[in-house]
Protein backbone atom coordinates (compact mmCIF):
# COMPACT_ATOMS: atom_id res chain seq x y z
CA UNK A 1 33.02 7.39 60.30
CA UNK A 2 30.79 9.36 62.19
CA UNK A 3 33.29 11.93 64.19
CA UNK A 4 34.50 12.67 60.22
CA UNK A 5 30.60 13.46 59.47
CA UNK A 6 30.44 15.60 62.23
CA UNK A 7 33.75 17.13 61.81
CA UNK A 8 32.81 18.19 58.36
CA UNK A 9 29.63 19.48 59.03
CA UNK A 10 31.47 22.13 61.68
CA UNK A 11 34.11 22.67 58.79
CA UNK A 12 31.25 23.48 56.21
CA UNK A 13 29.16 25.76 58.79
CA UNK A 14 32.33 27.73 59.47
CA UNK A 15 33.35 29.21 55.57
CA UNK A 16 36.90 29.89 56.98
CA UNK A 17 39.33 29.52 54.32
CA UNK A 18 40.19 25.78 53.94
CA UNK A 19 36.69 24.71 54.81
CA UNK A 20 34.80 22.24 53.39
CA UNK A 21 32.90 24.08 50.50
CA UNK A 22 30.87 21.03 49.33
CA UNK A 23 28.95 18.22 50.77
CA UNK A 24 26.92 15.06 48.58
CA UNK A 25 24.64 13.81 50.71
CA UNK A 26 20.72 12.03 50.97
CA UNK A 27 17.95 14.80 51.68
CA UNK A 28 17.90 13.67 55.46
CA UNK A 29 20.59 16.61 55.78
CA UNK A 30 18.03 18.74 54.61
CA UNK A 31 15.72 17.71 58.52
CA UNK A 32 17.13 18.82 62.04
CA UNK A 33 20.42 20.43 61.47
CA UNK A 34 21.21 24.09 61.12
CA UNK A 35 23.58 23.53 57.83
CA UNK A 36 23.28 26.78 55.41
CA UNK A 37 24.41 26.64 51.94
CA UNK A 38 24.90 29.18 49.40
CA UNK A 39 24.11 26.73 46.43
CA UNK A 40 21.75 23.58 46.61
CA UNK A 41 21.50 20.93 44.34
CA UNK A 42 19.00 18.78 44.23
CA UNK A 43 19.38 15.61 41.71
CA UNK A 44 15.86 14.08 42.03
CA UNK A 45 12.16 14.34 43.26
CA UNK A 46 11.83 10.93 44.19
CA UNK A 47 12.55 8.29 46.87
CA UNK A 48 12.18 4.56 45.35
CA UNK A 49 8.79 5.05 43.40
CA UNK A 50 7.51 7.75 45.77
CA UNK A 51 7.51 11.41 44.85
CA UNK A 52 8.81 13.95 47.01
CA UNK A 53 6.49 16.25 48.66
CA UNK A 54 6.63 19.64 47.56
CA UNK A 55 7.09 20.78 50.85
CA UNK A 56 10.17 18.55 51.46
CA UNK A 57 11.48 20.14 48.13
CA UNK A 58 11.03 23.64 49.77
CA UNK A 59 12.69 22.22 52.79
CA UNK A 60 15.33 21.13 51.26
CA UNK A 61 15.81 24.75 48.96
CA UNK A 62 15.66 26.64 51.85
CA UNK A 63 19.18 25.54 52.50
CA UNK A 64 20.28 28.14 50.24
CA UNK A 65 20.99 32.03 50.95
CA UNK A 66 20.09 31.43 54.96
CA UNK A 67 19.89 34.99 55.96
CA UNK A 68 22.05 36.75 57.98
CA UNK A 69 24.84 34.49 55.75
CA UNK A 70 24.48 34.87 52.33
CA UNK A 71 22.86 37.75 50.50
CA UNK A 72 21.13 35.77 48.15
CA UNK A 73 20.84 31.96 47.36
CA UNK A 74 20.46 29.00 44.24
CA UNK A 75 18.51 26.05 44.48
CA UNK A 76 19.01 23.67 41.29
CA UNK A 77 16.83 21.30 40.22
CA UNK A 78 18.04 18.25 38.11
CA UNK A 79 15.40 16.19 36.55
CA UNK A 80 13.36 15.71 32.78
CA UNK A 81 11.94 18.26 30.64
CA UNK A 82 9.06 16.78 30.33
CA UNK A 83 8.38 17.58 34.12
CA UNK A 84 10.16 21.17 34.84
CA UNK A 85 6.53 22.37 33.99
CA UNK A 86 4.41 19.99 36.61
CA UNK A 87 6.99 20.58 39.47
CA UNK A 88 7.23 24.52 39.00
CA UNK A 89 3.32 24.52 39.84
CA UNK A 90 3.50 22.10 42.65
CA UNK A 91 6.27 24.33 44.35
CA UNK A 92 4.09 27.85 43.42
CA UNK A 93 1.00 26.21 45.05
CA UNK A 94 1.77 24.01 47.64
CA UNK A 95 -0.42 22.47 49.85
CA UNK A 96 -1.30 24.43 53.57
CA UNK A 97 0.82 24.15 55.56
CA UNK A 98 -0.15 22.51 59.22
CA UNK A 99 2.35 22.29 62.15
CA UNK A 100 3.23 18.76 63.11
CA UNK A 101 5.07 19.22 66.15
CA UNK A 102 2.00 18.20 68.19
CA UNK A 103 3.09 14.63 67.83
CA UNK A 104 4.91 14.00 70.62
CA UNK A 105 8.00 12.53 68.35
CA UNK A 106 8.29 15.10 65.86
CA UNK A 107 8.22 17.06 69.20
CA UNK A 108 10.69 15.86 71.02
CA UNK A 109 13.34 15.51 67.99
CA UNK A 110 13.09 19.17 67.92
CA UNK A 111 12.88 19.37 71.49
CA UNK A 112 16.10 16.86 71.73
CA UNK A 113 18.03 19.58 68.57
CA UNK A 114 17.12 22.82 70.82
CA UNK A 115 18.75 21.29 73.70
CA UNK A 116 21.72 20.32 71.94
CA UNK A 117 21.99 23.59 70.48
CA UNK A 118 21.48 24.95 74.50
CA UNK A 119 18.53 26.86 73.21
CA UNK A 120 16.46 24.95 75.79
CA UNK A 121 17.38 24.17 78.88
CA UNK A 122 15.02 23.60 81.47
CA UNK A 123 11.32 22.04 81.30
CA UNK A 124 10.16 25.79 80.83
CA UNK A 125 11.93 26.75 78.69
CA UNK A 126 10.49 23.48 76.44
CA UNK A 127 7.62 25.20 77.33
CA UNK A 128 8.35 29.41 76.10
CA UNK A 129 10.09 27.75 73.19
CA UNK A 130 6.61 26.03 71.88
CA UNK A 131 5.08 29.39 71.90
CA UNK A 132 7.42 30.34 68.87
CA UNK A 133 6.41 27.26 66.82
CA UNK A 134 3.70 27.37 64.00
CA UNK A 135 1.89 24.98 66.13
CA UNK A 136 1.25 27.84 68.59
CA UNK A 137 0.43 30.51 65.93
CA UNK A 138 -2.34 28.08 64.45
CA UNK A 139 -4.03 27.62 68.45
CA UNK A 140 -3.05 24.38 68.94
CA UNK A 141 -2.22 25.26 72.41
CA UNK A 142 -0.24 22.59 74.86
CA UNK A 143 -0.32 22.35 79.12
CA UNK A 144 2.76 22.15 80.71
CA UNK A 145 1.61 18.69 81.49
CA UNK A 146 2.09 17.85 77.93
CA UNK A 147 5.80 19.19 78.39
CA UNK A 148 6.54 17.33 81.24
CA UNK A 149 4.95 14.21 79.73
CA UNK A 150 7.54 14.98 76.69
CA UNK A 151 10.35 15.29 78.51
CA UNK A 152 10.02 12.40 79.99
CA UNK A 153 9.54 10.41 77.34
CA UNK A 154 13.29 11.76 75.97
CA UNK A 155 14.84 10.95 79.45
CA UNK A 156 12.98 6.86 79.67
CA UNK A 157 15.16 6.40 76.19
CA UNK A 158 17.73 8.17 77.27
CA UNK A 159 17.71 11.53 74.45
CA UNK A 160 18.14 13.74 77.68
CA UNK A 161 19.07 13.57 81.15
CA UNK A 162 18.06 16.21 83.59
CA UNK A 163 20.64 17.22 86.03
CA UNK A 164 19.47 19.54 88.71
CA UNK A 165 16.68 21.08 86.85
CA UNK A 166 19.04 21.23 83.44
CA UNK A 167 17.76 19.33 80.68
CA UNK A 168 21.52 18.29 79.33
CA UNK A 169 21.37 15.68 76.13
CA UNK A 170 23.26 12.17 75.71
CA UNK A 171 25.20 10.81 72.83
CA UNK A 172 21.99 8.88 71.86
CA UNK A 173 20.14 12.19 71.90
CA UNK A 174 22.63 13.41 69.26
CA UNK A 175 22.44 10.68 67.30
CA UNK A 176 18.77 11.47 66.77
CA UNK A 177 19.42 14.29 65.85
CA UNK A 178 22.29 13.74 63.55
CA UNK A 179 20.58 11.10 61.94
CA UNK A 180 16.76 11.92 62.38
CA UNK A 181 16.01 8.60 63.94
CA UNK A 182 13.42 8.36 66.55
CA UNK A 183 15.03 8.06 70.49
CA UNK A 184 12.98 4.63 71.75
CA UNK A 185 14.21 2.91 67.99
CA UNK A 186 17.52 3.79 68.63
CA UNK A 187 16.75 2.83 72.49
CA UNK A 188 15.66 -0.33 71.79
CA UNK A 189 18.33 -1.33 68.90
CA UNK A 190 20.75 -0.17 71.12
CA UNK A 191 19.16 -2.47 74.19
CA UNK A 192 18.59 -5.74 71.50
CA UNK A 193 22.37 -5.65 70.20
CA UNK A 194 23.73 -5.26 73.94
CA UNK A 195 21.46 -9.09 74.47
CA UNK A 196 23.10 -10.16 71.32
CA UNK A 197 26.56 -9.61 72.40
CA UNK A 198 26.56 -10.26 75.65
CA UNK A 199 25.15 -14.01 74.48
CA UNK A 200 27.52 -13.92 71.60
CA UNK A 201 24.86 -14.40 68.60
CA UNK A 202 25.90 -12.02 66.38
CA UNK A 203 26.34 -15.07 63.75
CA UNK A 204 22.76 -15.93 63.48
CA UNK A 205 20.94 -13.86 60.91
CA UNK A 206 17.58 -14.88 62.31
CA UNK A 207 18.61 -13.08 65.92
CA UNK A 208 20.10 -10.18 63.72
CA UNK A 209 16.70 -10.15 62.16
CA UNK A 210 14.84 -9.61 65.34
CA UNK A 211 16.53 -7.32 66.78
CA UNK A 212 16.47 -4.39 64.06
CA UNK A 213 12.44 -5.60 64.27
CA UNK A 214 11.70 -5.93 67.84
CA UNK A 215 11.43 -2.52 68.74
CA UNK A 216 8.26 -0.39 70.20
CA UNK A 217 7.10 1.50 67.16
CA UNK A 218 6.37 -2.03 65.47
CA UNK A 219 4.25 -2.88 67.34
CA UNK A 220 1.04 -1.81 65.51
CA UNK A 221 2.06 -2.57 62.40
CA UNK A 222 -0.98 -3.80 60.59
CA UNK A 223 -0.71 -7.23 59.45
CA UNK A 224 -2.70 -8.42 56.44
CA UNK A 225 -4.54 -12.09 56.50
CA UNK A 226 -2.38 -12.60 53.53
CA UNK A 227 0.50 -11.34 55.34
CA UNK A 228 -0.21 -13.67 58.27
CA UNK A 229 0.06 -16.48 56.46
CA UNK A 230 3.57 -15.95 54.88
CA UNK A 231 5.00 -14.72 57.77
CA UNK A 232 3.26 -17.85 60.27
CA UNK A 233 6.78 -19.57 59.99
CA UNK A 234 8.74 -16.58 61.65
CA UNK A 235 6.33 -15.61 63.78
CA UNK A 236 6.54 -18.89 65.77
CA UNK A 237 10.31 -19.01 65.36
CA UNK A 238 10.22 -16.03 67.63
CA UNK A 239 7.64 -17.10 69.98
CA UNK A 240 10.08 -20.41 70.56
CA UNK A 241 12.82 -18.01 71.10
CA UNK A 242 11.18 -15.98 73.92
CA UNK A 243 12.66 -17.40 76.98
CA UNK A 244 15.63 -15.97 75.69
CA UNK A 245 15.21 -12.71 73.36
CA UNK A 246 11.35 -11.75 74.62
CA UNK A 247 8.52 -11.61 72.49
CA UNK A 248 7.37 -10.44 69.14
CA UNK A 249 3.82 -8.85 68.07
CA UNK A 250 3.11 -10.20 64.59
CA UNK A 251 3.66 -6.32 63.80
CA UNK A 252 7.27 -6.62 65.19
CA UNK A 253 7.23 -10.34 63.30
CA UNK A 254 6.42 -9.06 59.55
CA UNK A 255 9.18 -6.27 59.87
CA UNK A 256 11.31 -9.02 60.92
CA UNK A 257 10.24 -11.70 58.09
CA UNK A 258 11.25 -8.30 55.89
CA UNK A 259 14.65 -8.24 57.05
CA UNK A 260 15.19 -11.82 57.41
CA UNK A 261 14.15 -11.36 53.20
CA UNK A 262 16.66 -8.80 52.35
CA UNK A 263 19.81 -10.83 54.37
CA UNK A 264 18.52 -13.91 52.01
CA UNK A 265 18.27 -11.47 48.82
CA UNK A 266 15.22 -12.56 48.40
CA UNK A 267 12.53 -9.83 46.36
CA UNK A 268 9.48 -10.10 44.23
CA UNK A 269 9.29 -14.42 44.14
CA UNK A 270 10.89 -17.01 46.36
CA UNK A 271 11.29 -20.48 45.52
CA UNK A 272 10.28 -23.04 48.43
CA UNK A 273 10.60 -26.77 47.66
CA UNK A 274 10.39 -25.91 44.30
CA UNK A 275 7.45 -23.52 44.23
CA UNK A 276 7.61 -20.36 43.43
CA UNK A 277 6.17 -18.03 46.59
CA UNK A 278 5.09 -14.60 46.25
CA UNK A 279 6.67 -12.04 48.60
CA UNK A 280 3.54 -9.93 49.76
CA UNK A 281 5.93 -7.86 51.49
CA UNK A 282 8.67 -6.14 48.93
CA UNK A 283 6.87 -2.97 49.52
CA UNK A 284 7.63 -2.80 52.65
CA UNK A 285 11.12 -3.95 51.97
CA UNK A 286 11.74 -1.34 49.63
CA UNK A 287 10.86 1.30 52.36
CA UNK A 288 12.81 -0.36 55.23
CA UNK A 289 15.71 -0.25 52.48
CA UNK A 290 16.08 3.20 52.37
CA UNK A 291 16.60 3.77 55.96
CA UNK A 292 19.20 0.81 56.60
CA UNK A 293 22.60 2.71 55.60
CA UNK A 294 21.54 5.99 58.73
CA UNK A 295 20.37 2.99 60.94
CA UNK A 296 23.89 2.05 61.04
CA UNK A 297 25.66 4.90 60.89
CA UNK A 298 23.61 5.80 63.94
CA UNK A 299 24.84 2.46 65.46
CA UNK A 300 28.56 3.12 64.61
CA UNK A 301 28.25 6.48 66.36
CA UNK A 302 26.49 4.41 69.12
CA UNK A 303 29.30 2.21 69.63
CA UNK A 304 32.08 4.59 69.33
CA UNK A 305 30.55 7.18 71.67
CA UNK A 306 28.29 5.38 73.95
CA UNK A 307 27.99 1.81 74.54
CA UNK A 308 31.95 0.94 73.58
CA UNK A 309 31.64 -2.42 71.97
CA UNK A 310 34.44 -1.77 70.06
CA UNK A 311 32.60 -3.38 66.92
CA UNK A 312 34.05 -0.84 64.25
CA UNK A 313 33.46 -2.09 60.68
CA UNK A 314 31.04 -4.66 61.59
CA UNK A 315 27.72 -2.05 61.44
CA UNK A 316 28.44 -1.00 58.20
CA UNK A 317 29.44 -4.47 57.20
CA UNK A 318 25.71 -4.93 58.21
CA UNK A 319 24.46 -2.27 56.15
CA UNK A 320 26.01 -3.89 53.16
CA UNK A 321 24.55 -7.72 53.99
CA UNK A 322 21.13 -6.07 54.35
CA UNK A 323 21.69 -3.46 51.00
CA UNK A 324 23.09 -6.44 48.90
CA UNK A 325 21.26 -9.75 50.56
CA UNK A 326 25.02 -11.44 50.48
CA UNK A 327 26.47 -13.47 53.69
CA UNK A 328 29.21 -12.28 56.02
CA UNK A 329 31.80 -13.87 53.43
CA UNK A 330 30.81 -11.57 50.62
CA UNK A 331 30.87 -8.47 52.52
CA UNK A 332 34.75 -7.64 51.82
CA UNK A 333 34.16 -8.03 47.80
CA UNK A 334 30.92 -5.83 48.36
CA UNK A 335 32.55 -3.04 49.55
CA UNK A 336 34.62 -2.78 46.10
CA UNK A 337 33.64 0.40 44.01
CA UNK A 338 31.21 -1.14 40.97
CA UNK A 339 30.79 -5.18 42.72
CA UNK A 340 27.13 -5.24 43.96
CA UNK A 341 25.37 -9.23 45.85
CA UNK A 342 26.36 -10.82 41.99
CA UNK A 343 29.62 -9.96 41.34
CA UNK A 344 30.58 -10.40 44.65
CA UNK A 345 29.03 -14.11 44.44
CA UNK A 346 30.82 -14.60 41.43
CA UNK A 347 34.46 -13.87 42.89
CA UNK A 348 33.57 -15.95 45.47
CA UNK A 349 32.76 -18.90 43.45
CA UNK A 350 36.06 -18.30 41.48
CA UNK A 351 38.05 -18.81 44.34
CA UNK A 352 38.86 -14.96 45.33
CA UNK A 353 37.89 -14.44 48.72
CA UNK A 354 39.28 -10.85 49.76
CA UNK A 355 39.68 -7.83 47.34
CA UNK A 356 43.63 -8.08 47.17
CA UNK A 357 43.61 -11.77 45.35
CA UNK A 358 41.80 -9.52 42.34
CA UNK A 359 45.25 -9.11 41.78
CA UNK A 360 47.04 -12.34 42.85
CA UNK A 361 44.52 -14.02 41.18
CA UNK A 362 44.07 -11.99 38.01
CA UNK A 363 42.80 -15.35 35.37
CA UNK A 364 39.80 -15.95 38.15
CA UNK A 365 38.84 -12.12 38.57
CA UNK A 366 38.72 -11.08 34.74
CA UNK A 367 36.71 -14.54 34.21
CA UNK A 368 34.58 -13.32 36.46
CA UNK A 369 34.37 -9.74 36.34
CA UNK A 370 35.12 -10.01 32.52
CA UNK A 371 35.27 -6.28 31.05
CA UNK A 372 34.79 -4.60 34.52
CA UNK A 373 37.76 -6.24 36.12
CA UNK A 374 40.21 -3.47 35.12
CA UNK A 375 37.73 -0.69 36.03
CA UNK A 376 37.59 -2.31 39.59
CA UNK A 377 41.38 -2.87 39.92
């Protein structure tokens, strides 16, 4: 639940007595929020098969002993032996350091925080505040042009509005910068979902598909002859459907093809008429993968704060479809501690069909949990 996110965020930044002394989380709480710690933990340096930057690592460790709070600070590192000795001289020598915020989204998520935080308020004060970024120190100087062209970016996807000179933010703003999502994705998700519920096709995975894919920043995506040829099929799917939903680049198409992938569970091979079919894109699954679960959560805060579908459960029921590759009758089972896409599939098949016949049918769920059924239970 999102308010409960936020709520214990405020409960950890306060340190009254009672507070919340400890949070678990992914490193994305490490981007965007002002969330001292006295202790940080960190219990791995990659993501998937990538390695973490060293400067995200430092990120993340600054965290700890924020001054003005603490008077000192830990930052832990779990991870092998073998490769204390390689990381300690990646985080003693990092690489320079060069201010990004000259891209006008990494700008404007830090434009969107500052006026959340009423730190900035008006366009020039966007402008006085970019004279205290790195960006300035290093002489990559901006015109107020480039300010006003930034701020109204935020207000077209609806980050900010500006109210009488006053640059105020919207709930979608601060669910970019809760969730470090970029204003025209959430924009446009937000814009594809309203479509599919107003027409009532939330039921058909190949819509669902195409509208977490249809979005702006797809558009370039660079598509591969290879690529073109597995995802021909899709891509003229959506052209037939865009009377109806709009268009697709075959960018927006091979994100979509993705998707449509991991709600079919399918990963390295698929078998088509009996052949087996290489999947040229579980790369690019794998990294779409590990943004899904804050996609979501960003929806859920969406709909509870913005748009008022009243959808509840059903974005992180999503989530789970698109973690696991299961249907919408698998989802319940899913969301059982320890029962991952093949357990799940293998209640189903014995009959159990929600989590509480695990216990009116007991003989189906340890035949098909065998020794894990009473660690479920």
């Amino acid at each position: 639940d999102t308010d409960d996110r936020v709520n214990i965020e405020d409960s950890f930044k306060s340190r009254d007595q009672g507070s919340v002394r400890i949070i678990i989380a992914t490193s994305t709480l490490a981007y965007g929020l002002n969330l001292p710690a006295r202790v940080v933990i960190i219990t791995g340096v990659h993501r998937g098969i990538e390695e973490v930057s060293e400067l995200d690592i430092i990120q993340m460790c600054g965290r700890s002993g924020r001054m003005g709070i603490d008077t000192e600070g830990d930052a832990i590192i779990l991870l092998p032996d073998t490769q204390s000795e390689y990381l300690r001289k990646k985080i003693e020598n990092p690489g320079d350091i060069i201010s990004q915020i000259n891209d006008p989204l990494i700008a404007g998520f830090h434009i969107i925080g500052e006026v959340v935080n009423r730190s900035v308020q008006t366009r020039e004060d966007v402008y006085k505040w970019y004279g205290r970024t790195l960006a300035s120190r290093q002489d990559m100087n901006i015109s107020k042009q480039y300010v006003d062209q930034l701020v109204d970016y935020l207000i077209k996807n609806n980050a900010i509005r500006e109210v009488d000179g006053r640059l105020v933010e919207t709930e979608l703003g601060k669910a970019c910068t809760y969730f470090y999502l970029r204003p025209d994705m959430l924009k446009d998700l937000m814009e594809n979902w309203s479509k599919i519920f107003e027409m009532g096709i939330e039921g058909n995975d190949f819509v669902l598909t195409r509208a977490l894919s249809r979005l702006r920043m797809y558009d370039e995506v660079i598509v591969s002859k290879a690529d073109k040829g597995y995802i021909e099929p899709y891509h003229k799917a959506s052209k037939a459907m865009e009377s109806t939903f709009g268009g697709s680049t075959e960018g927006q198409s091979k994100i979509g093809m993705a998707y449509l992938n991991m709600l079919k569970g399918v990963k390295g091979v698929e078998v088509k008429d009996g052949k087996k079919l290489m999947n040229s894109l579980v790369s690019l699954q794998r990294g779409l993968q590990s943004d899904i679960e804050r996609i979501f959560q960003a929806m859920m805060y969406l709909d509870a704060k913005y748009t008022h579908w009243g959808r509840g459960t059903y974005w992180n029921g999503m989530a789970i479809r698109i973690k696991y590759g299961v249907g919408p009758e698998l989802v319940d089972l899913c969301r059982l501690e320890g029962i991952g896409g093949g357990y799940a599939k293998k209640l189903y098949d014995a009959g159990i069909r929600a989590p509480i016949e695990l216990v009116t049918k007991r003989k189906e769920g340890i035949m098909a949990l065998g020794a894990r059924y009473e660690g479920v239970v």
